[in-house]
C-alpha atoms as a PDB file:
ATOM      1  CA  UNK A   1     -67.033 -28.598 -80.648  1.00  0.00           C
ATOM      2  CA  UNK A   2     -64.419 -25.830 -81.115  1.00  0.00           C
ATOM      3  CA  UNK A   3     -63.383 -24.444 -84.475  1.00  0.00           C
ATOM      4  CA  UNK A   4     -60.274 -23.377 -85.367  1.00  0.00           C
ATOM      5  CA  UNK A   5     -59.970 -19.481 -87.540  1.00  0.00           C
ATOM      6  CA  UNK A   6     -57.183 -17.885 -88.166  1.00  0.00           C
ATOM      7  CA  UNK A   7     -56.008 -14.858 -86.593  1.00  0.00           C
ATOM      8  CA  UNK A   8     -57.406 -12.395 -89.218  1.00  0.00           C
ATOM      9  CA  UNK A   9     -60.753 -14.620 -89.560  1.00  0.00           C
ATOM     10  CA  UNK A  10     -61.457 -14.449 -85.820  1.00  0.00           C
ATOM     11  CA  UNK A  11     -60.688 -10.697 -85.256  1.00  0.00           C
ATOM     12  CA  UNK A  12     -62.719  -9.885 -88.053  1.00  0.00           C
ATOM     13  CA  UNK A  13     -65.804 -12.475 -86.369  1.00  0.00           C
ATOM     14  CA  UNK A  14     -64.831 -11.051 -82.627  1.00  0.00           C
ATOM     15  CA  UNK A  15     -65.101  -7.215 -83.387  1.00  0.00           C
ATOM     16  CA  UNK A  16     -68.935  -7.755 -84.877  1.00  0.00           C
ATOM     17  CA  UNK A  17     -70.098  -9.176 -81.524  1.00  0.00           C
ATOM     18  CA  UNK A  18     -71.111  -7.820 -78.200  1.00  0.00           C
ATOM     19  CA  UNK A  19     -68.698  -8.576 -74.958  1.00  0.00           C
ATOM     20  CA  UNK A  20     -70.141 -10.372 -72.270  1.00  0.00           C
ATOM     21  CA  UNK A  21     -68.248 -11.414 -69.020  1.00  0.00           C
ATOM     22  CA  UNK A  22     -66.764 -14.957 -68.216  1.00  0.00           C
ATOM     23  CA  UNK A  23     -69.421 -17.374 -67.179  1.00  0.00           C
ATOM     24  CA  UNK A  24     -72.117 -14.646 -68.192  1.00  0.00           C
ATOM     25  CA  UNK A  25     -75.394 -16.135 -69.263  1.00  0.00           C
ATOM     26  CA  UNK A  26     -77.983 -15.766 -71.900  1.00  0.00           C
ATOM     27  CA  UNK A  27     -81.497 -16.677 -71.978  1.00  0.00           C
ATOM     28  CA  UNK A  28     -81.622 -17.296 -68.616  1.00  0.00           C
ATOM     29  CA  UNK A  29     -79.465 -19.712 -66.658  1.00  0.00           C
ATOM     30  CA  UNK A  30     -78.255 -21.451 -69.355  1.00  0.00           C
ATOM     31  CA  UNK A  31     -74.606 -22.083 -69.254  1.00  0.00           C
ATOM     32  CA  UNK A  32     -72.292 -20.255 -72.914  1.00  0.00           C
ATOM     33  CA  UNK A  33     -70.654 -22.879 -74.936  1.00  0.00           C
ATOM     34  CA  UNK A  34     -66.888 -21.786 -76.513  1.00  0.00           C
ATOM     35  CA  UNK A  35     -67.159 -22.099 -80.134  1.00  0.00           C
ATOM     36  CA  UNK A  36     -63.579 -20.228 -81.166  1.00  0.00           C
ATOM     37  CA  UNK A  37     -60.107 -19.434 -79.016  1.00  0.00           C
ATOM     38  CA  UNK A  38     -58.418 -16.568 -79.756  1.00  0.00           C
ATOM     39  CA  UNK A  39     -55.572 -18.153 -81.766  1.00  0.00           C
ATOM     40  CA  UNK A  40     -52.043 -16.759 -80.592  1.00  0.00           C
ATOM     41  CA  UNK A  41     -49.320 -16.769 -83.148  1.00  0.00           C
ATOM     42  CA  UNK A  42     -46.118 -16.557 -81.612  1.00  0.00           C
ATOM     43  CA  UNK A  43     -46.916 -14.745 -78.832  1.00  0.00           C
ATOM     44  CA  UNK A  44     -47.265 -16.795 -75.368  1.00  0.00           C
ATOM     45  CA  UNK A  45     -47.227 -13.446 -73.670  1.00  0.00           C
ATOM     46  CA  UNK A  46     -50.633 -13.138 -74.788  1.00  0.00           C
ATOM     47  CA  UNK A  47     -52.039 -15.625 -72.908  1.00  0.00           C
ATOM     48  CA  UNK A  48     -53.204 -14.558 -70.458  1.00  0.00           C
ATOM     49  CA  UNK A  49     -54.769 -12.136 -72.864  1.00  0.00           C
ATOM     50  CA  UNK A  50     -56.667 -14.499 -74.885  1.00  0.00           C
ATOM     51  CA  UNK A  51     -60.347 -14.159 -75.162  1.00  0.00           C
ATOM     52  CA  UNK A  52     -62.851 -16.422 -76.831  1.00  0.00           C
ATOM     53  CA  UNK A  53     -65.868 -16.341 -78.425  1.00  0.00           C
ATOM     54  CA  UNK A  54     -69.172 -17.884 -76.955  1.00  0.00           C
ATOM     55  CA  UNK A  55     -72.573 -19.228 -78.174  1.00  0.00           C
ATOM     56  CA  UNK A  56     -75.506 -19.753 -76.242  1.00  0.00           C
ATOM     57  CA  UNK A  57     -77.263 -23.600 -76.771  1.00  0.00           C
ATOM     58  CA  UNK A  58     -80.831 -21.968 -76.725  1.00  0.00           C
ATOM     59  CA  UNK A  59     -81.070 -18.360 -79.181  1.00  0.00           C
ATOM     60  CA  UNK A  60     -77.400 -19.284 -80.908  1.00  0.00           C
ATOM     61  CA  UNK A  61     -76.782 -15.801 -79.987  1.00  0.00           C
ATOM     62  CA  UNK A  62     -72.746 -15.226 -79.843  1.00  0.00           C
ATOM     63  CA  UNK A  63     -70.687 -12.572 -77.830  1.00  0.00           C
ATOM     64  CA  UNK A  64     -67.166 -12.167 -77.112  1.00  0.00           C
ATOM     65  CA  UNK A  65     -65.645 -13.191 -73.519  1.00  0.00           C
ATOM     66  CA  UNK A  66     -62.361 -13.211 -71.754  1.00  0.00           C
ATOM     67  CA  UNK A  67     -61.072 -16.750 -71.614  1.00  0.00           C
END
């Protein structure tokens, strides 16, 4: 289930992690689960800017994707 941050909180989260392309996979074929959407605060410009951040089911690892 998604999680909702602020901007500050998930900027702070997002720059820690690595980036990993949309629909990339982890530990083999297993599918990323979004966890956290880029929140946009007055901005719908940025949408099509947005990015999200991703957890693999299996190692829990996270990374940072393009939505």
């Amino acid at each position: 289930m998604e999680k909702k941050l602020t901007q500050t909180e998930y900027r702070s989260l997002a720059y820690t992690l690595r980036s990993i392309k949309p629909l990339g996979m982890c530990c083999g074929n297993v599918l990323l689960e979004t966890i956290y959407t880029e929140p946009i605060e007055n901005s719908p410009k940025a949408h099509g800017k947005q990015n999200c951040i991703v957890q693999c089911p299996e190692c829990k690892k996270m990374y940072v994707s393009k939505f």
